[in-house]
PDB file of N, CA and C in Angstrom:
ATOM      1  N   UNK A   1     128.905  39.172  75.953  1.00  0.00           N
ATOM      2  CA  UNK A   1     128.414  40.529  75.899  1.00  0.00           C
ATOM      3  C   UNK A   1     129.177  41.355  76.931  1.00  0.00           C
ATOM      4  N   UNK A   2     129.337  42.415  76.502  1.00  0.00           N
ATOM      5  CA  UNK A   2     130.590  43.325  77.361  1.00  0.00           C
ATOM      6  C   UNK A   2     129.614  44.969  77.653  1.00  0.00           C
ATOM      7  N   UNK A   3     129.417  45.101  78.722  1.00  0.00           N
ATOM      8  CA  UNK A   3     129.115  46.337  79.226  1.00  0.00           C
ATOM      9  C   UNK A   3     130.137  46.792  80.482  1.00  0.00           C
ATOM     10  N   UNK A   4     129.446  47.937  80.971  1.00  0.00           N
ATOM     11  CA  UNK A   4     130.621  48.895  81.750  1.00  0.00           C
ATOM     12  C   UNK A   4     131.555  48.635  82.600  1.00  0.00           C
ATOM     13  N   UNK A   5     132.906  47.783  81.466  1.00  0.00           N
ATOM     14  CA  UNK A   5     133.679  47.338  82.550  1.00  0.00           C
ATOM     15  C   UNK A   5     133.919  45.453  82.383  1.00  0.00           C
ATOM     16  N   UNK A   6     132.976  44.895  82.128  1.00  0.00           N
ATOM     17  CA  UNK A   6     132.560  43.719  82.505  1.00  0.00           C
ATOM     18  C   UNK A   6     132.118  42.915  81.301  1.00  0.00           C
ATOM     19  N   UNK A   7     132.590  41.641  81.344  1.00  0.00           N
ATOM     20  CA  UNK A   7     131.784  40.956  80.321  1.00  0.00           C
ATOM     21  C   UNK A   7     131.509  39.660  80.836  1.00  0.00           C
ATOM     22  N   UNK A   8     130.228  39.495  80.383  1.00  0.00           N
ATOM     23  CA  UNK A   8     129.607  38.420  80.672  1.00  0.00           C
ATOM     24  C   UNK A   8     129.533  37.006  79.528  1.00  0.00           C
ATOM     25  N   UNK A   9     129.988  35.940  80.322  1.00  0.00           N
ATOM     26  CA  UNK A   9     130.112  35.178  78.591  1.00  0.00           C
ATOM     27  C   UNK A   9     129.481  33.673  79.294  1.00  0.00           C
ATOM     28  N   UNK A  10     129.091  33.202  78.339  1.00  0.00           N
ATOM     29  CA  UNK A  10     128.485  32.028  78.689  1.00  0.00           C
ATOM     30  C   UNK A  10     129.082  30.784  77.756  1.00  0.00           C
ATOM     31  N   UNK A  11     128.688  29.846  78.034  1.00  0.00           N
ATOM     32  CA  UNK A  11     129.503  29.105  77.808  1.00  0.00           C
ATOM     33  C   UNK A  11     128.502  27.538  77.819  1.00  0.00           C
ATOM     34  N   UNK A  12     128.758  26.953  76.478  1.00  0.00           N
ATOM     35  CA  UNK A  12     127.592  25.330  76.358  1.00  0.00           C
ATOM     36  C   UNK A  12     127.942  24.795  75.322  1.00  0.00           C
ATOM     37  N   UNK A  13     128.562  23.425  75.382  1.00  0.00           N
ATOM     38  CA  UNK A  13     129.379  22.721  74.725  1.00  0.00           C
ATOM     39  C   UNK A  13     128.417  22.408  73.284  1.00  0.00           C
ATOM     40  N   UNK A  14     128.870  23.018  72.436  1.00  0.00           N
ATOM     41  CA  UNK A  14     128.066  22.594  70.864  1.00  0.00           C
ATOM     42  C   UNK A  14     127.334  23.962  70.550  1.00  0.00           C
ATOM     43  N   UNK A  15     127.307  25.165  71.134  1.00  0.00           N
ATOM     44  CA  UNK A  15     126.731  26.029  71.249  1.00  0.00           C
ATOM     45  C   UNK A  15     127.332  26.712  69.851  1.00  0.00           C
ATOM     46  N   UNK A  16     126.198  27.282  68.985  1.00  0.00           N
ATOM     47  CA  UNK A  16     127.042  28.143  68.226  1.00  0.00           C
ATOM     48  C   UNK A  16     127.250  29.648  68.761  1.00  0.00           C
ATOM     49  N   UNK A  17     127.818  30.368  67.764  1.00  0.00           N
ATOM     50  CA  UNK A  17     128.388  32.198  68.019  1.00  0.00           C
ATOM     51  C   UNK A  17     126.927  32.691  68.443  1.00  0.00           C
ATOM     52  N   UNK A  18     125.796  32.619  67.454  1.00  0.00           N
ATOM     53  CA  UNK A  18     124.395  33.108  67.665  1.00  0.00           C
ATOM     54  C   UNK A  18     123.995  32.575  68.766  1.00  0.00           C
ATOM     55  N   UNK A  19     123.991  31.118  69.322  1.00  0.00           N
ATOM     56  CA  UNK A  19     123.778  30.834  70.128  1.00  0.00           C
ATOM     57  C   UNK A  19     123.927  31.056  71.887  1.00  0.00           C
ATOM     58  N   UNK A  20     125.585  31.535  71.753  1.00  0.00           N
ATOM     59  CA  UNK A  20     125.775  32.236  72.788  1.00  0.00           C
ATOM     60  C   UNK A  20     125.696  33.299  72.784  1.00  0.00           C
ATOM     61  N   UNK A  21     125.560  34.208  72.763  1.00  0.00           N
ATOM     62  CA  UNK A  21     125.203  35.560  71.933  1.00  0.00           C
ATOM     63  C   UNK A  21     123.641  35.792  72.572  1.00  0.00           C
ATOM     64  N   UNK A  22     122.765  34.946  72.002  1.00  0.00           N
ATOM     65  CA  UNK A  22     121.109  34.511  72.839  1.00  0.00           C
ATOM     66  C   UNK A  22     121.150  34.830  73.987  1.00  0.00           C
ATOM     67  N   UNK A  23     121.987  33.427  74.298  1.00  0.00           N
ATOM     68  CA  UNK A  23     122.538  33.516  75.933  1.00  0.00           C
ATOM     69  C   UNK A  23     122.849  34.602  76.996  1.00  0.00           C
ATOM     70  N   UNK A  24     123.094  34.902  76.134  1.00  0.00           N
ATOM     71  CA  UNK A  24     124.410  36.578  76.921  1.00  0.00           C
ATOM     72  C   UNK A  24     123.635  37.254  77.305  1.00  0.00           C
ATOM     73  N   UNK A  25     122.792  37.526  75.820  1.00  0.00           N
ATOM     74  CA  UNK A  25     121.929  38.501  76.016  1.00  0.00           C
ATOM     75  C   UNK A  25     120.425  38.397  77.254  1.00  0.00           C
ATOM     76  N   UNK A  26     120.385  37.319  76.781  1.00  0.00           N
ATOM     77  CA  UNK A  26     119.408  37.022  78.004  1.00  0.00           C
ATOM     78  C   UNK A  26     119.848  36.685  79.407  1.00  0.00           C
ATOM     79  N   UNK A  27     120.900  36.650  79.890  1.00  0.00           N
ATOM     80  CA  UNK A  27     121.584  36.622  81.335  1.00  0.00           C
ATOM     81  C   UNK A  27     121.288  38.168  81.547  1.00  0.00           C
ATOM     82  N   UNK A  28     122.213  39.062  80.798  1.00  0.00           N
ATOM     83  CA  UNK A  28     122.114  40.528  81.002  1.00  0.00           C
ATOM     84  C   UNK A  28     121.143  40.897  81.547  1.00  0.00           C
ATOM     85  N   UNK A  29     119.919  40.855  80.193  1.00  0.00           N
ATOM     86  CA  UNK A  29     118.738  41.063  80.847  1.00  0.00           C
ATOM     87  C   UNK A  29     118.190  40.736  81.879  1.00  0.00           C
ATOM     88  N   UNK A  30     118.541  40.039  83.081  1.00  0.00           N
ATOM     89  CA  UNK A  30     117.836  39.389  84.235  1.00  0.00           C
ATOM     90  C   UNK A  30     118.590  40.265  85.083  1.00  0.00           C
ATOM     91  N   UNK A  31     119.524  40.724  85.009  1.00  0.00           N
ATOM     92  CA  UNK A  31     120.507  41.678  85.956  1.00  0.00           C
ATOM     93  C   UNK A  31     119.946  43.358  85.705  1.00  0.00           C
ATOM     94  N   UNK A  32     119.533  43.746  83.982  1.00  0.00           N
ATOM     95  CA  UNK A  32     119.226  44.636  84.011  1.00  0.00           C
ATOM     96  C   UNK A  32     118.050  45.021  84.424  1.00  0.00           C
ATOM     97  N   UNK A  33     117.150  44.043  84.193  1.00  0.00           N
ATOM     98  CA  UNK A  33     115.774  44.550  84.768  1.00  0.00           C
ATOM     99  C   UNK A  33     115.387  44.388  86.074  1.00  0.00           C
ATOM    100  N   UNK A  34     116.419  43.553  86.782  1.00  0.00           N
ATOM    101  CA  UNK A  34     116.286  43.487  88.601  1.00  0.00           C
ATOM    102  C   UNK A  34     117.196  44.588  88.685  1.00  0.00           C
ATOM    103  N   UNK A  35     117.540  45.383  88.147  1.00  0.00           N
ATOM    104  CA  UNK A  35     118.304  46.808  88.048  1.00  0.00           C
ATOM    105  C   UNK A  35     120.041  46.275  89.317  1.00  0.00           C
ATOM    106  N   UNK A  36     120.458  45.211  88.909  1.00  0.00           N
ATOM    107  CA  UNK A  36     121.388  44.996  90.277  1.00  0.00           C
ATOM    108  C   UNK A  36     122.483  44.278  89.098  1.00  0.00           C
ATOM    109  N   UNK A  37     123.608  44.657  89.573  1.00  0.00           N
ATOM    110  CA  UNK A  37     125.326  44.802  89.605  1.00  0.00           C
ATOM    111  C   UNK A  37     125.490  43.287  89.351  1.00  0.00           C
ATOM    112  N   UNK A  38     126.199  42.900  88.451  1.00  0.00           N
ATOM    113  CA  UNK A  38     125.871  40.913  88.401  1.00  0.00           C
ATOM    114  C   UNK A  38     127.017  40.584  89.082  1.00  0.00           C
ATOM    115  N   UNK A  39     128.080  41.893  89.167  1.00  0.00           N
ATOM    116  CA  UNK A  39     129.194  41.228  90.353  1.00  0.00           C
ATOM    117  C   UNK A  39     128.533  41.173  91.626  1.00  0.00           C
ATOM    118  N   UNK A  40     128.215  41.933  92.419  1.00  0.00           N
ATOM    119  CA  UNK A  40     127.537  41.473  93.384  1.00  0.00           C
ATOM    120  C   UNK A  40     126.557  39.857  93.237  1.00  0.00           C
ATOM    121  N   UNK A  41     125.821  39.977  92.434  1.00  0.00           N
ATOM    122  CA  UNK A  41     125.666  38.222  91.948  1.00  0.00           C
ATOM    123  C   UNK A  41     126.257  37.281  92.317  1.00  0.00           C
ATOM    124  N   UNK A  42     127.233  37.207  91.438  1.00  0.00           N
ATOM    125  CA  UNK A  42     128.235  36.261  91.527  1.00  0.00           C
ATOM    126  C   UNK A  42     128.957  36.455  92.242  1.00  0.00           C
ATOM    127  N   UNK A  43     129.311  37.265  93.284  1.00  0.00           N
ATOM    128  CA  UNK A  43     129.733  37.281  94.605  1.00  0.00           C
ATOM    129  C   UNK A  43     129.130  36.664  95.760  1.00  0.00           C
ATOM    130  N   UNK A  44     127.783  36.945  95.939  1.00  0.00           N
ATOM    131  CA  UNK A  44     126.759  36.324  96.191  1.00  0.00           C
ATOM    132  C   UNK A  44     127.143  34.835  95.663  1.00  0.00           C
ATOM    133  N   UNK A  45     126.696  34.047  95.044  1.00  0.00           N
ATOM    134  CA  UNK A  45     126.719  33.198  94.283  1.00  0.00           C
ATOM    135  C   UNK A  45     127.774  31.905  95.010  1.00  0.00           C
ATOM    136  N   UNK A  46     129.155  32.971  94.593  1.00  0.00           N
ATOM    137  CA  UNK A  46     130.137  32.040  95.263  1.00  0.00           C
ATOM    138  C   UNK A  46     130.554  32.357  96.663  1.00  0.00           C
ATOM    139  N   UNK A  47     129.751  33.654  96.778  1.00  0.00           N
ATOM    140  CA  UNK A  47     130.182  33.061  98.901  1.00  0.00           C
ATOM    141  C   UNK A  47     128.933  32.392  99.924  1.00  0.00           C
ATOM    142  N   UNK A  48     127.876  32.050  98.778  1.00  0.00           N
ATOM    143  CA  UNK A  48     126.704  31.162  99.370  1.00  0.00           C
ATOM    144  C   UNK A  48     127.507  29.377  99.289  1.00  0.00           C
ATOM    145  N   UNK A  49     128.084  28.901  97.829  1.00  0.00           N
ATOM    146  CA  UNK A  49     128.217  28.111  97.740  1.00  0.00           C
ATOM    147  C   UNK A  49     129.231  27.606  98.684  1.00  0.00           C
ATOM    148  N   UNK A  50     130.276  28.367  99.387  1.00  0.00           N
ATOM    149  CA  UNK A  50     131.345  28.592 100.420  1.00  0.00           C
ATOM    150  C   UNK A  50     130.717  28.202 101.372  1.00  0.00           C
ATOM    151  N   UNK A  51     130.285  28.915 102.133  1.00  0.00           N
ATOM    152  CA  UNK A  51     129.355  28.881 103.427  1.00  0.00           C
ATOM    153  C   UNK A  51     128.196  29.842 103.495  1.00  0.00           C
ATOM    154  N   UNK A  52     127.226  28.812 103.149  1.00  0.00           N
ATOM    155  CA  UNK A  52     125.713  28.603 102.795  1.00  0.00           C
ATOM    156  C   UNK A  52     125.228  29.678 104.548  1.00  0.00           C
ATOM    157  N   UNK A  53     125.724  29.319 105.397  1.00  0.00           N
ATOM    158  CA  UNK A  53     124.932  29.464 106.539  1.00  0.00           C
ATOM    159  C   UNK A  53     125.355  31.095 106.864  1.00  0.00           C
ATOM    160  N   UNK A  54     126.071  31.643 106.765  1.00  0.00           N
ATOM    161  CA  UNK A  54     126.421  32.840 106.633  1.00  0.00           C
ATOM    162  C   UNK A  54     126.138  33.939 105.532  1.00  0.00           C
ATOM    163  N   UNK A  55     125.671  33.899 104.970  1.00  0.00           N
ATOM    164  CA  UNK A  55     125.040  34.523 103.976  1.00  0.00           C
ATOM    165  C   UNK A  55     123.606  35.839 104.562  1.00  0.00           C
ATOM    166  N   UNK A  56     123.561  36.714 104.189  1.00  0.00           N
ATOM    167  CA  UNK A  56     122.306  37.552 104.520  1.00  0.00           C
ATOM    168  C   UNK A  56     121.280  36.910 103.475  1.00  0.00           C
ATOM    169  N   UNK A  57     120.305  37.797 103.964  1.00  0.00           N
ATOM    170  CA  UNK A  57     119.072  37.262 103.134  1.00  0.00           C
ATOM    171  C   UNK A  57     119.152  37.985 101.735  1.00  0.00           C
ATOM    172  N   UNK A  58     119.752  39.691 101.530  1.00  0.00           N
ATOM    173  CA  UNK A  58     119.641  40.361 100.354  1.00  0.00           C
ATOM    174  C   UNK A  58     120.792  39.354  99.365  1.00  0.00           C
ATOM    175  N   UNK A  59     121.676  38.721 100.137  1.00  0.00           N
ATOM    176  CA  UNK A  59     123.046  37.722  99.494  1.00  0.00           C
ATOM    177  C   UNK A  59     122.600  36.596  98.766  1.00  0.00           C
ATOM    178  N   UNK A  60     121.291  35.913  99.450  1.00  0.00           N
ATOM    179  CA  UNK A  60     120.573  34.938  98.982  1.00  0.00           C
ATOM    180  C   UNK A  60     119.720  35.464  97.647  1.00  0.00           C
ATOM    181  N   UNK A  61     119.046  36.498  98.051  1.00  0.00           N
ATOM    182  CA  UNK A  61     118.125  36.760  97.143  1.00  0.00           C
ATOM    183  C   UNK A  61     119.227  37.037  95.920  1.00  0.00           C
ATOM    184  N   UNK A  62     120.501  38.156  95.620  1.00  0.00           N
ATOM    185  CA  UNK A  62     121.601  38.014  95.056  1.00  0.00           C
ATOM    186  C   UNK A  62     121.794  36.981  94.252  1.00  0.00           C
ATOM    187  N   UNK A  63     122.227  35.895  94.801  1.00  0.00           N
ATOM    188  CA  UNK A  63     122.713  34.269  94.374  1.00  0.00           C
ATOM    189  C   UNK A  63     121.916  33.753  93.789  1.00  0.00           C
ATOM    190  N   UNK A  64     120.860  34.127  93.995  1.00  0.00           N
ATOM    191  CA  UNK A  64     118.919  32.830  93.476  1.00  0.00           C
ATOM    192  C   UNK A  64     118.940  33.772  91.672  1.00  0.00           C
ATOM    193  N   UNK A  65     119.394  35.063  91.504  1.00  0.00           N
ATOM    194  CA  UNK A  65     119.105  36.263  90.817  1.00  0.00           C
ATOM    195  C   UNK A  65     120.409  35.208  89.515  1.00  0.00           C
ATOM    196  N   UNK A  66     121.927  35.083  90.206  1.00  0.00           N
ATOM    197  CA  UNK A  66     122.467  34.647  89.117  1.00  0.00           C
ATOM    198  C   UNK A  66     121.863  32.977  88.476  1.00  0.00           C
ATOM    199  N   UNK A  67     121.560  32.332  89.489  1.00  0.00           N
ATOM    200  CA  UNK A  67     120.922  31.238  88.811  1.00  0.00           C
ATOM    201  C   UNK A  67     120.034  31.266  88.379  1.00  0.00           C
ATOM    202  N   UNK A  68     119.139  32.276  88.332  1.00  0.00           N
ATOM    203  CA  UNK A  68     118.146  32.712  87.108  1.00  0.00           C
ATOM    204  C   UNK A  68     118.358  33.295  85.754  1.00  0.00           C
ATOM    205  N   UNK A  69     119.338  33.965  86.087  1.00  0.00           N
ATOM    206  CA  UNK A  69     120.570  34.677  85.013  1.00  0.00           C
ATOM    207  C   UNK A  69     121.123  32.977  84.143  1.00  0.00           C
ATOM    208  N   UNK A  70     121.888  32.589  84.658  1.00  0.00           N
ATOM    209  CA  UNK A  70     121.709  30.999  84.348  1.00  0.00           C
ATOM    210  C   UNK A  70     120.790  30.194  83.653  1.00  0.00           C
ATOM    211  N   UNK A  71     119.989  30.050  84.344  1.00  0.00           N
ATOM    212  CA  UNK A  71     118.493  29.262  83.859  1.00  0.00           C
ATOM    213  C   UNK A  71     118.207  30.354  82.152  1.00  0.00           C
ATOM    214  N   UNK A  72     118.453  31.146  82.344  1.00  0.00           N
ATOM    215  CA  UNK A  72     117.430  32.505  81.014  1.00  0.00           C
ATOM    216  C   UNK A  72     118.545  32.626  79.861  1.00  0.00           C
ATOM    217  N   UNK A  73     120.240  32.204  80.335  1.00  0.00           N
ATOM    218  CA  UNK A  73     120.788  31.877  79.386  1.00  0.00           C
ATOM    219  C   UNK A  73     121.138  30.896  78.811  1.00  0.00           C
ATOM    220  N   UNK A  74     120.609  29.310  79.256  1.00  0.00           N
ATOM    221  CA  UNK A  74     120.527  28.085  79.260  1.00  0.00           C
ATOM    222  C   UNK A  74     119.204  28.160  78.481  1.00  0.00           C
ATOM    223  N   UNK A  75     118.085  28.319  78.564  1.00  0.00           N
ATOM    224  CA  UNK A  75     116.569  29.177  77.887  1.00  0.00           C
ATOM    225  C   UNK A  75     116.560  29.638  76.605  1.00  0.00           C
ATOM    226  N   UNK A  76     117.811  30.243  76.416  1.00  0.00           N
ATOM    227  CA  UNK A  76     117.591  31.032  75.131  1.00  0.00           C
ATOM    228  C   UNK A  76     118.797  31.045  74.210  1.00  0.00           C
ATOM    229  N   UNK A  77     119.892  30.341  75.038  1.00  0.00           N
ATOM    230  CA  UNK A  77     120.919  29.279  74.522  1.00  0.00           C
ATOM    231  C   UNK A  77     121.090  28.366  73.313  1.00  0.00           C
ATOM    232  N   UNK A  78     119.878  27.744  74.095  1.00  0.00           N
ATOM    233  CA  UNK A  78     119.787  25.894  73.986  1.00  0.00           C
ATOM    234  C   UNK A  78     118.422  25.724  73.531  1.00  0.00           C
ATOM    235  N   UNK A  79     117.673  26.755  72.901  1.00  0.00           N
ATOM    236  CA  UNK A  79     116.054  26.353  72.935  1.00  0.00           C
ATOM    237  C   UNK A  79     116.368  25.695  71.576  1.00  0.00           C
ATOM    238  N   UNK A  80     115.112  24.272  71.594  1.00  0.00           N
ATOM    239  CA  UNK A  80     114.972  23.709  70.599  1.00  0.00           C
ATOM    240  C   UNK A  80     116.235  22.798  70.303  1.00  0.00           C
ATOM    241  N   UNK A  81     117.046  22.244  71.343  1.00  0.00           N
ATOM    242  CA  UNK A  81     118.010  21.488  71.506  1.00  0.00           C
ATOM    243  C   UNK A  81     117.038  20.263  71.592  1.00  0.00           C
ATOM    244  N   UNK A  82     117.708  19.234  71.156  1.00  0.00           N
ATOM    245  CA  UNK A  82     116.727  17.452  72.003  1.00  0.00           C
ATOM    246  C   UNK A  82     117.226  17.544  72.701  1.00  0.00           C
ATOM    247  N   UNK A  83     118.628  17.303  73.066  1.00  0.00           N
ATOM    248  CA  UNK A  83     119.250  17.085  74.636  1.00  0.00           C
ATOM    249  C   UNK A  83     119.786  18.009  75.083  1.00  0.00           C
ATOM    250  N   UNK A  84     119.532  18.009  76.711  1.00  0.00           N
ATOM    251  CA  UNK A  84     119.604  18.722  77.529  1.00  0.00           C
ATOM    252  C   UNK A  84     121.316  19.240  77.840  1.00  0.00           C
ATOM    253  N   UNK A  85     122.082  20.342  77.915  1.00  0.00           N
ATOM    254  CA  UNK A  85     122.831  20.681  77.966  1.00  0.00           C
ATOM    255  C   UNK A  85     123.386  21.350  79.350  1.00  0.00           C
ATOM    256  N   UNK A  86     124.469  21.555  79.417  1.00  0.00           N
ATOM    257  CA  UNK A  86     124.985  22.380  81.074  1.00  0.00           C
ATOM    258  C   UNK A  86     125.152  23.576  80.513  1.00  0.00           C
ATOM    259  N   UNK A  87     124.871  24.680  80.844  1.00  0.00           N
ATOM    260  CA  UNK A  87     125.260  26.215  80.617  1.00  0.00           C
ATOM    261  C   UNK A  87     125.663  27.178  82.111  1.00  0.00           C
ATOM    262  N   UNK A  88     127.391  27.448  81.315  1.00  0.00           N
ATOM    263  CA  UNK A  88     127.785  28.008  82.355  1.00  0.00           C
ATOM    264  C   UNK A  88     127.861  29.337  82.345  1.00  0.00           C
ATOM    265  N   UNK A  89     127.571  30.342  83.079  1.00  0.00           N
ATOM    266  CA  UNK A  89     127.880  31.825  83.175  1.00  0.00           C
ATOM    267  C   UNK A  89     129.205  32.391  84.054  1.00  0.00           C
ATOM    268  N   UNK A  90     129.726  33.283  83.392  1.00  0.00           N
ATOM    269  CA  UNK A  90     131.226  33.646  84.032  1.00  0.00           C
ATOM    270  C   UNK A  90     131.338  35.040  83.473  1.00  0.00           C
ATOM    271  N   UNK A  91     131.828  35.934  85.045  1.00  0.00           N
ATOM    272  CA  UNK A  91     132.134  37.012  84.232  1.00  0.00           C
ATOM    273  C   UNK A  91     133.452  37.519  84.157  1.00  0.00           C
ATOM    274  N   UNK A  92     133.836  38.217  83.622  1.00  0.00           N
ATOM    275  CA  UNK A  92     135.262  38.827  83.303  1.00  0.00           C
ATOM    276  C   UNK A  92     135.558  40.475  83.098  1.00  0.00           C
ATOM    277  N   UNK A  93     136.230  40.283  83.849  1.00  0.00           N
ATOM    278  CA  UNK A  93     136.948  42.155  83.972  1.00  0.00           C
ATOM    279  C   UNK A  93     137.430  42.348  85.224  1.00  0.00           C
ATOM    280  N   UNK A  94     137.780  43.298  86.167  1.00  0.00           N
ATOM    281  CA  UNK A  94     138.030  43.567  87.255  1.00  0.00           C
ATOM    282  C   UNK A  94     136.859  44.429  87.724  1.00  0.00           C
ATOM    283  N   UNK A  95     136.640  43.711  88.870  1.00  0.00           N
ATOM    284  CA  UNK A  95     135.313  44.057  89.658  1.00  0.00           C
ATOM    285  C   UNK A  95     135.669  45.588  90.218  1.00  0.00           C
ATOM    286  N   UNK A  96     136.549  45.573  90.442  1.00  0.00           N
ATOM    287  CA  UNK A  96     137.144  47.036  91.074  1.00  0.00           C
ATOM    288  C   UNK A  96     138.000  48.451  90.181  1.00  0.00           C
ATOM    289  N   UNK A  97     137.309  48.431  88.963  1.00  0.00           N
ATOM    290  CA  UNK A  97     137.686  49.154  88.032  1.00  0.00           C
ATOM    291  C   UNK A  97     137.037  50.082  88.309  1.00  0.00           C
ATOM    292  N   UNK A  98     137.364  51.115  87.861  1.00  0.00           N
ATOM    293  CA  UNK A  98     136.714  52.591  88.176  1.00  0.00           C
ATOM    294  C   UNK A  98     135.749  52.510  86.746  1.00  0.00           C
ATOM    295  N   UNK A  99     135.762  51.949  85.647  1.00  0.00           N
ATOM    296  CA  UNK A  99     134.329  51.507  85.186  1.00  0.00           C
ATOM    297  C   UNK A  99     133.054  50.724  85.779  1.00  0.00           C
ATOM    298  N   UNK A 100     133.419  49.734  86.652  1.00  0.00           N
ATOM    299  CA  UNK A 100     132.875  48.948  87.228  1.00  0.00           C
ATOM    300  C   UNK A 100     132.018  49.384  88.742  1.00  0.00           C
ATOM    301  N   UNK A 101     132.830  50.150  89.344  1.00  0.00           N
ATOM    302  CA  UNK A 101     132.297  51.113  90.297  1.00  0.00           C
ATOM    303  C   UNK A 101     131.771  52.693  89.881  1.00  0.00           C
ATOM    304  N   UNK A 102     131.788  52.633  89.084  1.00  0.00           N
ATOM    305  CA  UNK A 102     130.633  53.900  88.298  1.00  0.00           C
ATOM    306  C   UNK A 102     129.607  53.949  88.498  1.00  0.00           C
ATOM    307  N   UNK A 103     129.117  55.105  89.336  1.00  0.00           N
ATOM    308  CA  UNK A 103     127.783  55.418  89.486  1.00  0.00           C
ATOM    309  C   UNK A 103     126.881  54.924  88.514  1.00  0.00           C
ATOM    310  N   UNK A 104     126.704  53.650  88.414  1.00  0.00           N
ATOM    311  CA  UNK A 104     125.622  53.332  87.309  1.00  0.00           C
ATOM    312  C   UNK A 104     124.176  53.069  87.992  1.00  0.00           C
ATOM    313  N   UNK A 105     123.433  53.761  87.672  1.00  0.00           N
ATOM    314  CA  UNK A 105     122.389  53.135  88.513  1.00  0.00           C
ATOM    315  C   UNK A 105     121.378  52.017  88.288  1.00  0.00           C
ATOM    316  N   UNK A 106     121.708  50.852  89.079  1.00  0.00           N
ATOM    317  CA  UNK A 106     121.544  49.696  89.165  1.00  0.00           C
ATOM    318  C   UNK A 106     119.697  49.441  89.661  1.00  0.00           C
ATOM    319  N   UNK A 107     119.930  50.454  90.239  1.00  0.00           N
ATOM    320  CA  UNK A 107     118.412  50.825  91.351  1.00  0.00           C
ATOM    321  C   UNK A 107     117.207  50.412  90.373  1.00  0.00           C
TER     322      UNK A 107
END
């Protein structure tokens, strides 16, 4: 799924088109309704997994936000799978696009 700038794609081995698609859509949604930027997320995300001990607390709360993003596209992915699957989230575009830094309000 591709919004301003950015696309978010997920990714689960055996997954069909509809299936990820579910996915997408339900990652989005966890970013849109905590009204917050999923690059910051996943910025968060991977400079917790870096060094854990340096991190602020809004960075944490950030990072906990994409692995819920995670968890909700793994959720709606994979529902009604027997076995349990890995679902990965990744996003794509340039974080520093003048789409991407657009007054969008995230708030």
């Amino acid at each position: 799924m591709q919004e301003f700038g950015m696309e978010l794609k997920v990714f689960a081995e055996g997954a069909t088109d509809e299936e990820i698609a579910r996915g997408e859509a339900a990652a989005w949604a966890v970013f849109e309704n905590a009204r917050v930027n999923p690059w910051a997320a996943a910025h968060a995300e991977f400079k917790q997994e870096g060094d854990w001990e340096s991190i602020t607390e809004d960075e944490g709360r950030l990072a906990d936000l994409w692995r819920v993003a995670g968890y909700e596209a793994d959720r709606a992915c994979c529902a009604g799978w027997p076995k349990p699957t890995q679902v990965n989230l990744m996003l794509v575009g340039d974080p520093y696009s003048d789409i991407a830094l657009a007054d969008i309000d995230w708030r």
